[in-house]
Protein backbone atom coordinates (compact mmCIF):
# COMPACT_ATOMS: atom_id res chain seq x y z
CA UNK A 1 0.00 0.00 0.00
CA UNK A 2 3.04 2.65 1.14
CA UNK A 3 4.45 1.59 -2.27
CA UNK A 4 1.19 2.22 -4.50
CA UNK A 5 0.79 5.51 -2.89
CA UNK A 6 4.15 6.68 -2.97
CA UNK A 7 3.88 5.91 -6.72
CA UNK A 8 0.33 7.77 -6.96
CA UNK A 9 2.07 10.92 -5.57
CA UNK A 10 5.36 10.73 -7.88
CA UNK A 11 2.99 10.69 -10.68
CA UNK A 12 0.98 13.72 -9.56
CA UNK A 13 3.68 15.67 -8.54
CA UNK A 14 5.14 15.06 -12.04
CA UNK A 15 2.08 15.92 -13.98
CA UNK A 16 2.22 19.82 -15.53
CA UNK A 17 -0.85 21.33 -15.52
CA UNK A 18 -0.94 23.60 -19.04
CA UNK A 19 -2.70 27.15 -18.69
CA UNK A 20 -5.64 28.27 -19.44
CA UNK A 21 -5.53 30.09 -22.09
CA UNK A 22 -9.02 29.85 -23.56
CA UNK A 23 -10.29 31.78 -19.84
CA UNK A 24 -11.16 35.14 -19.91
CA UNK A 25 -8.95 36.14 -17.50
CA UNK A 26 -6.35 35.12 -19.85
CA UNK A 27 -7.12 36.70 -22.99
CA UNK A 28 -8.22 40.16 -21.19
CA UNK A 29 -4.42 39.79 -19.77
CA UNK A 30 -3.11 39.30 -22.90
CA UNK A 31 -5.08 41.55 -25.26
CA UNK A 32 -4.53 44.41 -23.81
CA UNK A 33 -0.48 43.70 -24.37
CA UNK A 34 -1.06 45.75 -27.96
CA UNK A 35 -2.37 48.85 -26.41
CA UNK A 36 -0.71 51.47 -25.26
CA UNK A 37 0.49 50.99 -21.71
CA UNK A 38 -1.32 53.68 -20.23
CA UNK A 39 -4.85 52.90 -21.88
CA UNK A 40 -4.60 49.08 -20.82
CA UNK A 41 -6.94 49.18 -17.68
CA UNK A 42 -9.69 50.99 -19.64
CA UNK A 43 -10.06 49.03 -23.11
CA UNK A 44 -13.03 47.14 -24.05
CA UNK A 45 -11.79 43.68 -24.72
CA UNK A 46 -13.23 41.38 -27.34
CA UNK A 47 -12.51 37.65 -26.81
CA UNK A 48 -13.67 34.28 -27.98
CA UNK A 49 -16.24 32.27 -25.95
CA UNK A 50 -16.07 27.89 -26.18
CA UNK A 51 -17.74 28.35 -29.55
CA UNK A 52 -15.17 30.71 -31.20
CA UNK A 53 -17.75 33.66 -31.00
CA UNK A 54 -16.19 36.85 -30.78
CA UNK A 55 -17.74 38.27 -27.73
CA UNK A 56 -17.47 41.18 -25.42
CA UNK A 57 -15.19 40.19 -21.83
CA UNK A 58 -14.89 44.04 -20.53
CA UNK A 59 -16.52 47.09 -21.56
CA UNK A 60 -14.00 49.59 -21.38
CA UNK A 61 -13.62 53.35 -20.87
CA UNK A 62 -11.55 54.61 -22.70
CA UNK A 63 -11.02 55.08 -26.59
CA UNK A 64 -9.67 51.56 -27.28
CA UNK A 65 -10.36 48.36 -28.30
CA UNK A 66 -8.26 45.57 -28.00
CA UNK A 67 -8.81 42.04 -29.69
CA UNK A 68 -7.75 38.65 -27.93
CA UNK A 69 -6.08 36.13 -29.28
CA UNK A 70 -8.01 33.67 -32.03
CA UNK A 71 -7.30 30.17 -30.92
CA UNK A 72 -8.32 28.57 -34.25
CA UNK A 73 -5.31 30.64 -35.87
CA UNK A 74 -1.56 29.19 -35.56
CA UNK A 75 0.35 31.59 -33.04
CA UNK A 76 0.05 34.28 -30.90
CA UNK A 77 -1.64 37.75 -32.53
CA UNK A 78 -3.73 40.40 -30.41
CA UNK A 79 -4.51 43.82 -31.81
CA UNK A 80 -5.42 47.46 -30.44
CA UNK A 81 -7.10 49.79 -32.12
CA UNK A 82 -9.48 53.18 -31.53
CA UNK A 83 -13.43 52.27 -31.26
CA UNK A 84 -14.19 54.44 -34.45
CA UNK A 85 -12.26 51.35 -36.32
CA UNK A 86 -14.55 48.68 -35.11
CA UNK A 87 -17.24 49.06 -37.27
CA UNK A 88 -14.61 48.29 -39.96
CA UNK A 89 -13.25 45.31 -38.32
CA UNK A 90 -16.08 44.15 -37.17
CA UNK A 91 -17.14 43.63 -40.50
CA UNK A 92 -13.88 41.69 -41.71
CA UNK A 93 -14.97 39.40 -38.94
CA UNK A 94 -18.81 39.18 -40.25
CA UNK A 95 -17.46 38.01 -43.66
CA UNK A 96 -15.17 35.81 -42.35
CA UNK A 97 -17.38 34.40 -40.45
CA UNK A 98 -19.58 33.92 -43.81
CA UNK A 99 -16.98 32.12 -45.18
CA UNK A 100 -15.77 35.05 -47.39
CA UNK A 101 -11.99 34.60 -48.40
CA UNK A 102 -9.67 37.81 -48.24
CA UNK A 103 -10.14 38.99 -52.09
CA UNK A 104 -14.12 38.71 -51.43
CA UNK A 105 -13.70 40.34 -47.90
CA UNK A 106 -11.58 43.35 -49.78
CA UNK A 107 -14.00 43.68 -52.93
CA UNK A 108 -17.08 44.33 -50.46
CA UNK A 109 -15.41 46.29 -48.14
CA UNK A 110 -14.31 48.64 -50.70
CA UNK A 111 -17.67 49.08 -52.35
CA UNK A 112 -18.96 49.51 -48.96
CA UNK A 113 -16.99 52.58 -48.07
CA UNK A 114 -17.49 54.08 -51.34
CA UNK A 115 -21.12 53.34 -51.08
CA UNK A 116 -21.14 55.34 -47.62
CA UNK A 117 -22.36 52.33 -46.06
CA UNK A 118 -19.47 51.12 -44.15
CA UNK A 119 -17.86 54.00 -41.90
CA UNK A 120 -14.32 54.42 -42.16
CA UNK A 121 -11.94 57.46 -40.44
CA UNK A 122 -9.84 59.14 -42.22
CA UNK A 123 -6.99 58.00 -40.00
CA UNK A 124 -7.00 55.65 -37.70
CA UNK A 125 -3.78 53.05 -36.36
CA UNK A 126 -3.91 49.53 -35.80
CA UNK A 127 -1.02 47.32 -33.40
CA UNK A 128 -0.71 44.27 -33.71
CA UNK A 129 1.19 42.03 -30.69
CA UNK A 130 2.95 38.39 -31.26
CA UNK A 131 4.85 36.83 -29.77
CA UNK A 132 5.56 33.06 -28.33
CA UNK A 133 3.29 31.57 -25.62
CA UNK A 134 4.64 29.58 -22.56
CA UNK A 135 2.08 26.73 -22.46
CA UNK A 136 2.60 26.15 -18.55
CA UNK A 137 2.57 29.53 -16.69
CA UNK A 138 0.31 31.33 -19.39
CA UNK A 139 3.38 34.20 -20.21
CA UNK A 140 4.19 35.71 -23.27
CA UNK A 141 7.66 36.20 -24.58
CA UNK A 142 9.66 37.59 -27.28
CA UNK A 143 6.63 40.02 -27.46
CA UNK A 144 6.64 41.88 -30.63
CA UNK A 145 4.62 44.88 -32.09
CA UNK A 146 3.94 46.32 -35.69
CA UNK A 147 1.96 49.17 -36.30
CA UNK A 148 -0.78 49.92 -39.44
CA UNK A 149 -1.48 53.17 -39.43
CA UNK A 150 -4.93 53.41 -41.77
CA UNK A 151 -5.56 56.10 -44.45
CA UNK A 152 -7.86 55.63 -46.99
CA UNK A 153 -6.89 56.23 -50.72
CA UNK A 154 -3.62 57.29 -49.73
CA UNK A 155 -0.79 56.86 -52.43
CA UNK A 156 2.89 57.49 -52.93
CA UNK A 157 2.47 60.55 -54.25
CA UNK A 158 -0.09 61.94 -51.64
CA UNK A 159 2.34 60.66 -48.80
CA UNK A 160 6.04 60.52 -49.91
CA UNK A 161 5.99 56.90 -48.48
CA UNK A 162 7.36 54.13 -50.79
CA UNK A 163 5.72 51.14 -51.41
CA UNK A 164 8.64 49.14 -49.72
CA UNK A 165 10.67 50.20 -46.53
CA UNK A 166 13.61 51.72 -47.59
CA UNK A 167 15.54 50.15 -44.47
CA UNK A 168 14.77 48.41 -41.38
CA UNK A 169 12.02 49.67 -39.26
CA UNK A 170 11.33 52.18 -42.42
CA UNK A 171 7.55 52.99 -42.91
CA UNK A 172 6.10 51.63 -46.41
CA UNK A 173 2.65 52.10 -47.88
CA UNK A 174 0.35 49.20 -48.82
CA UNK A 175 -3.16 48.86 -50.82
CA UNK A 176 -2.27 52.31 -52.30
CA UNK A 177 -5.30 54.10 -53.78
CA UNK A 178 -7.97 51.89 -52.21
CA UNK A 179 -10.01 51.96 -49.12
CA UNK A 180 -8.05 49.96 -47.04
CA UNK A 181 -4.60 51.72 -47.83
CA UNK A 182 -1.85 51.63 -44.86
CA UNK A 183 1.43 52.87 -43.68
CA UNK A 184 3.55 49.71 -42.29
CA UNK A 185 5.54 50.77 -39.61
CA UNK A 186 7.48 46.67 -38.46
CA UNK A 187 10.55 48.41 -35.98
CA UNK A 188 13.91 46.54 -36.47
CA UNK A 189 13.87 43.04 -34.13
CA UNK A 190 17.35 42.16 -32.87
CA UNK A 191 17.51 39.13 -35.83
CA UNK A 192 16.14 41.28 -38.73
CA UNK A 193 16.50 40.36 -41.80
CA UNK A 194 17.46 41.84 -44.49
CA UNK A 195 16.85 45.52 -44.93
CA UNK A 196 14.07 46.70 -47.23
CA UNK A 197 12.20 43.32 -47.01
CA UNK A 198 8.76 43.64 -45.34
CA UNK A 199 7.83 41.59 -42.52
CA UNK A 200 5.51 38.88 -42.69
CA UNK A 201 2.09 40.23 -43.12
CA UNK A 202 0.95 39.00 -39.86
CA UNK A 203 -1.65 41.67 -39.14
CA UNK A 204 -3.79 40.67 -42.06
CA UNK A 205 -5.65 38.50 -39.49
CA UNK A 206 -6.75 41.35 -38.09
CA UNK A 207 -8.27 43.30 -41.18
């Protein structure tokens, strides 16, 4: 009997217990990681619930929303943004949703906005958050941020902003011309690559 349960607790004691990173403790905590440090407390947070709904975990009171991480997408992404954006991405998400694919979601976003049926500011900025998620204790590291900085129509020649960064951490302009045309600002990491070659377009989950 000693032996059994000297075994039973050697097992237990042995067992790691992963987080929980589908509570919404967890992805209020981790959300707010793209917003600006000061406007953390008061965001409104938009999670998932057990069905992969996008649902509302904290009303905020401030300007900002921030957007948990989607567990049905391969690693770690949150996003910030101001409210007068949501209607925007809340839409993206309604389409996805649908079943839309990114070249349909584009198409009817852009004849939205023309159509003055889909609000849009004039400027607006978007940061996105990744980085690498210890499974055990819940933490994020190598936290990383890139910001998209929205203005519709906006070209090369309307901004002086090439359509590649002209060095690491450079701005570049993307979409010119159309509704959803952004500034990418991706600052240098410590392994960059090359200079001049954009990031991975990891914030297009977010659009």
């Amino acid at each position: 009997m000693k032996i059994c349960l000297s075994l039973v607790l050697f097992c237990t004691a042995g067992v790691i217990h992963a987080a929980d990173t589908s509570s919404p403790a967890w992805q209020i905590k981790t959300a707010v990681l793209a917003a600006p440090v000061a406007e953390r407390d008061g965001a409104t947070v938009l999670g998932y619930d057990e069905t992969g709904k996008v649902v509302t975990l904290r009303k905020g009171t401030n300007n900002f929303v921030c957007l948990a991480d989607n567990p049905k997408q391969k690693g770690f992404s949150v996003a910030c943004y101001p409210k007068d954006l949501e209607p925007f991405m809340a839409r993206g998400r309604a389409l996805t949703a649908e079943g839309k694919n990114a070249n349909d979601i584009f198409k009817i976003r852009e004849e939205e906005v023309k159509a003055g049926k889909l609000p849009l500011p004039d400027k607006s900025i978007l940061n996105v958050t990744t980085g690498t998620v210890n499974e055990t204790t819940g933490d994020i590291a190598d936290l990383y941020t890139r910001y998209v900085i929205y203005i519709p129509y906006a070209t090369p020649e309307t901004t002086g902003i090439p359509l590649v960064p002209l060095a690491d951490g450079a701005p570049w302009i993307m979409n010119p011309g159309t509704h959803r045309a952004h500034i990418m600002i991706n600052p240098p990491k410590s392994t960059a690559g090359a200079k001049g070659t954009p990031a991975s377009d990891e914030h297009k989950n977010h659009k």
